[in-house]
Protein backbone atom coordinates (compact mmCIF):
# COMPACT_ATOMS: atom_id res chain seq x y z
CA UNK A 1 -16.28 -12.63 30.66
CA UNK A 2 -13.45 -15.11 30.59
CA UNK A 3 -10.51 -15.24 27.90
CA UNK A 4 -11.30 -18.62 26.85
CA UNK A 5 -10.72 -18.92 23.17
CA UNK A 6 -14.41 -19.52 22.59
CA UNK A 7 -15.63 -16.79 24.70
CA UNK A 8 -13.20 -13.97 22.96
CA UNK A 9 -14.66 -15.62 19.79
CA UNK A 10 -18.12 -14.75 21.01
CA UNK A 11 -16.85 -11.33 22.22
CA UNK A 12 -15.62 -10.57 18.27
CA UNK A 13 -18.78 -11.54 16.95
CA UNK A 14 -20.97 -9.66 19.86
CA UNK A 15 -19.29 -6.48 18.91
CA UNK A 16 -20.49 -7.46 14.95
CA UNK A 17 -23.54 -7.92 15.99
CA UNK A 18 -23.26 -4.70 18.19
CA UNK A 19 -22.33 -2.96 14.89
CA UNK A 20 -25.37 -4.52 13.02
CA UNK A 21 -27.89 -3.14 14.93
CA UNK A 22 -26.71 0.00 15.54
CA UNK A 23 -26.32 0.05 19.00
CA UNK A 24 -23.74 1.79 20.15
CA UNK A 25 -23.70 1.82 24.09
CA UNK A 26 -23.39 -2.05 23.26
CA UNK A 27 -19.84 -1.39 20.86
CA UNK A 28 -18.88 0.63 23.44
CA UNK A 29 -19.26 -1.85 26.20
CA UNK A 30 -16.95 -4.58 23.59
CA UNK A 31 -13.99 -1.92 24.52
CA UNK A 32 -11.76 -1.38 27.64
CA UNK A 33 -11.74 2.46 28.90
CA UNK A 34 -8.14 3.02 27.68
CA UNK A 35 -8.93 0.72 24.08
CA UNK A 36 -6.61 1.47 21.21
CA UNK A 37 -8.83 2.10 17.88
CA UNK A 38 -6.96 2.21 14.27
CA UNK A 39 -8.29 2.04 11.14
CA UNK A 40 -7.03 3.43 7.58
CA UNK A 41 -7.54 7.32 6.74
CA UNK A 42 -8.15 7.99 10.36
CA UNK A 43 -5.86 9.10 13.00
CA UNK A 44 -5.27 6.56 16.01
CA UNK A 45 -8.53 6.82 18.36
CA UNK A 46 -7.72 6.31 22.00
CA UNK A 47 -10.35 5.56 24.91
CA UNK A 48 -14.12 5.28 24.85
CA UNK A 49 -14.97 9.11 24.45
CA UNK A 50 -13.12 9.46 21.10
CA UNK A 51 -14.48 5.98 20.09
CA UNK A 52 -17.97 6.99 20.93
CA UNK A 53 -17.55 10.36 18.42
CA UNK A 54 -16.34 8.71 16.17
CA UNK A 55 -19.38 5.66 16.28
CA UNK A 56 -21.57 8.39 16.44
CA UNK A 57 -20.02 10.62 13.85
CA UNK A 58 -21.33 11.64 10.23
CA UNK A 59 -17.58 11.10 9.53
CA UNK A 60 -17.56 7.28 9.97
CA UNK A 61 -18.07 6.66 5.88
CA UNK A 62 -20.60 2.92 6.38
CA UNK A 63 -24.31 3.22 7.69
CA UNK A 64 -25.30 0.05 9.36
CA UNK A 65 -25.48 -2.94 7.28
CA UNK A 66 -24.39 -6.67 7.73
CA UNK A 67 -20.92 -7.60 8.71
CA UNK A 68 -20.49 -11.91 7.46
CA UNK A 69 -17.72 -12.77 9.91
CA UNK A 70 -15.95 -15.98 7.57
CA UNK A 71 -13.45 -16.94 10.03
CA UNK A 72 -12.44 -15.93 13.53
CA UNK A 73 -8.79 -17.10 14.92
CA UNK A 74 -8.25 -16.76 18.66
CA UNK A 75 -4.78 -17.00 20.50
CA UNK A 76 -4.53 -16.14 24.07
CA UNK A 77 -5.24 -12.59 24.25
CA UNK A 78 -5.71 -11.93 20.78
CA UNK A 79 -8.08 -12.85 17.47
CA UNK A 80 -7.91 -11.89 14.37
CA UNK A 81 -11.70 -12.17 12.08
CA UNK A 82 -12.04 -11.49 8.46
CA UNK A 83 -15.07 -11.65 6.66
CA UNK A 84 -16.91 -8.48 4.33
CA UNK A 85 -19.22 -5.99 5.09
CA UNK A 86 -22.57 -5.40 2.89
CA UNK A 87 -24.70 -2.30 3.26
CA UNK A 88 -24.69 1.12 2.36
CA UNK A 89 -22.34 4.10 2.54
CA UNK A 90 -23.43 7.19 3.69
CA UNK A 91 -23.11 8.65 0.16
CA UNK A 92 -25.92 7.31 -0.83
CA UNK A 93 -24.25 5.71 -3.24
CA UNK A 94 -24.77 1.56 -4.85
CA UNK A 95 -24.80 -0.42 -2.26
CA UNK A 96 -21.15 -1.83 -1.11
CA UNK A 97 -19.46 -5.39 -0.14
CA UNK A 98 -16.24 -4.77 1.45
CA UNK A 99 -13.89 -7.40 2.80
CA UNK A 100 -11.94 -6.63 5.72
CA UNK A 101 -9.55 -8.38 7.89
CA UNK A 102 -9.42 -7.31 11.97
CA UNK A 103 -7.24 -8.07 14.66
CA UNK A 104 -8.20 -7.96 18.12
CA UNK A 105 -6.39 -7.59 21.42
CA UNK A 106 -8.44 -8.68 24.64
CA UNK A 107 -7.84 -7.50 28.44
CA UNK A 108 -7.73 -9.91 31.35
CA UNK A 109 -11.35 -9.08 31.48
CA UNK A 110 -12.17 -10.03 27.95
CA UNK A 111 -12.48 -6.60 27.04
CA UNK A 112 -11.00 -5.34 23.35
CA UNK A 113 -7.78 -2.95 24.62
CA UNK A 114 -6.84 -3.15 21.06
CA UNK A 115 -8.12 -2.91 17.15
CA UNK A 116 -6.95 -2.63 13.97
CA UNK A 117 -9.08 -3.47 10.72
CA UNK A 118 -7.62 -3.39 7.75
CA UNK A 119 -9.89 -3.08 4.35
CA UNK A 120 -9.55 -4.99 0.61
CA UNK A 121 -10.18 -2.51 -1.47
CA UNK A 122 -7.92 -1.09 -4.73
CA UNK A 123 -5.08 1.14 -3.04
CA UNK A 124 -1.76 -0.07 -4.76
C-alpha cells in the first residue's frame, strides 16, 4: 500500500470496515508488528499478540456494530477520523451511539504503527 493521502484514507476506513464485520485477522493485518494501541481505561497495548487478545477478548466492552466514519483528515504519515459508533455493548444493555475521535499513525508501508481513540462520553 502506498502513503498517499487517499490510500491511508482507505486504510482508516478498511480497518472500520474490518471492525464491522468482525473479522479480526483483517484488523490485525491494518497494524504494523510493533503497532502502538491506546485507548481510555486500558493500559497501553503494544504489538499484534496483545492487540489480538485484546480484539478477541470478553474484556473489549462493544460487540460488533456499525462504526459512521464523518470525516477522515490525512497528513503525511498520519490521519485523524471521527465519526460514532452504533451497536451493542456486551452488557446487554440499550443499544449505544458513541462518538469517538481517532488518530492514526501510518508506517512507510501504510501500515497503522500508531492509535489512539479517544471517546465523547460524560467524564468531567
Amino acid at each position: 500500500m502506498s502513503t498517499e493521502p487517499r490510500d491511508l484514507r482507505a486504510a482508516v476506513q478498511g480497518y472500520y470496515d474490518a471492525l464491522d464485520a468482525d473479522d479480526i485477522e483483517a484488523v490485525l493485518s491494518s497494524f504494523s508488528g510493533d503497532v502502538l494501541y491506546r485507548r481510555p481505561g486500558y493500559a497501553d497495548m503494544v504489538g499484534l499478540h496483545q492487540l489480538r487478545d485484546y480484539y478477541s477478548s470478553a474484556e473489549r466492552t462493544i460487540a460488533p456494530g456499525r462504526h459512521v466514519l464523518r470525516r477522515i483528515l490525512v497528513d503525511h504519515l498520519s490521519a485523524a477520523a471521527h465519526g460514532v459508533y452504533e451497536g451493542q455493548l456486551k452488557d446487554g444493555g440499550a443499544p449505544a451511539t458513541v462518538g469517538f475521535a481517532a488518530f492514526f499513525t501510518f508506517d512507510g508501508s501504510g501500515r497503522i504503527s500508531e492509535h489512539q481513540t479517544y471517546f465523547f462520553v460524560p467524564a468531567v
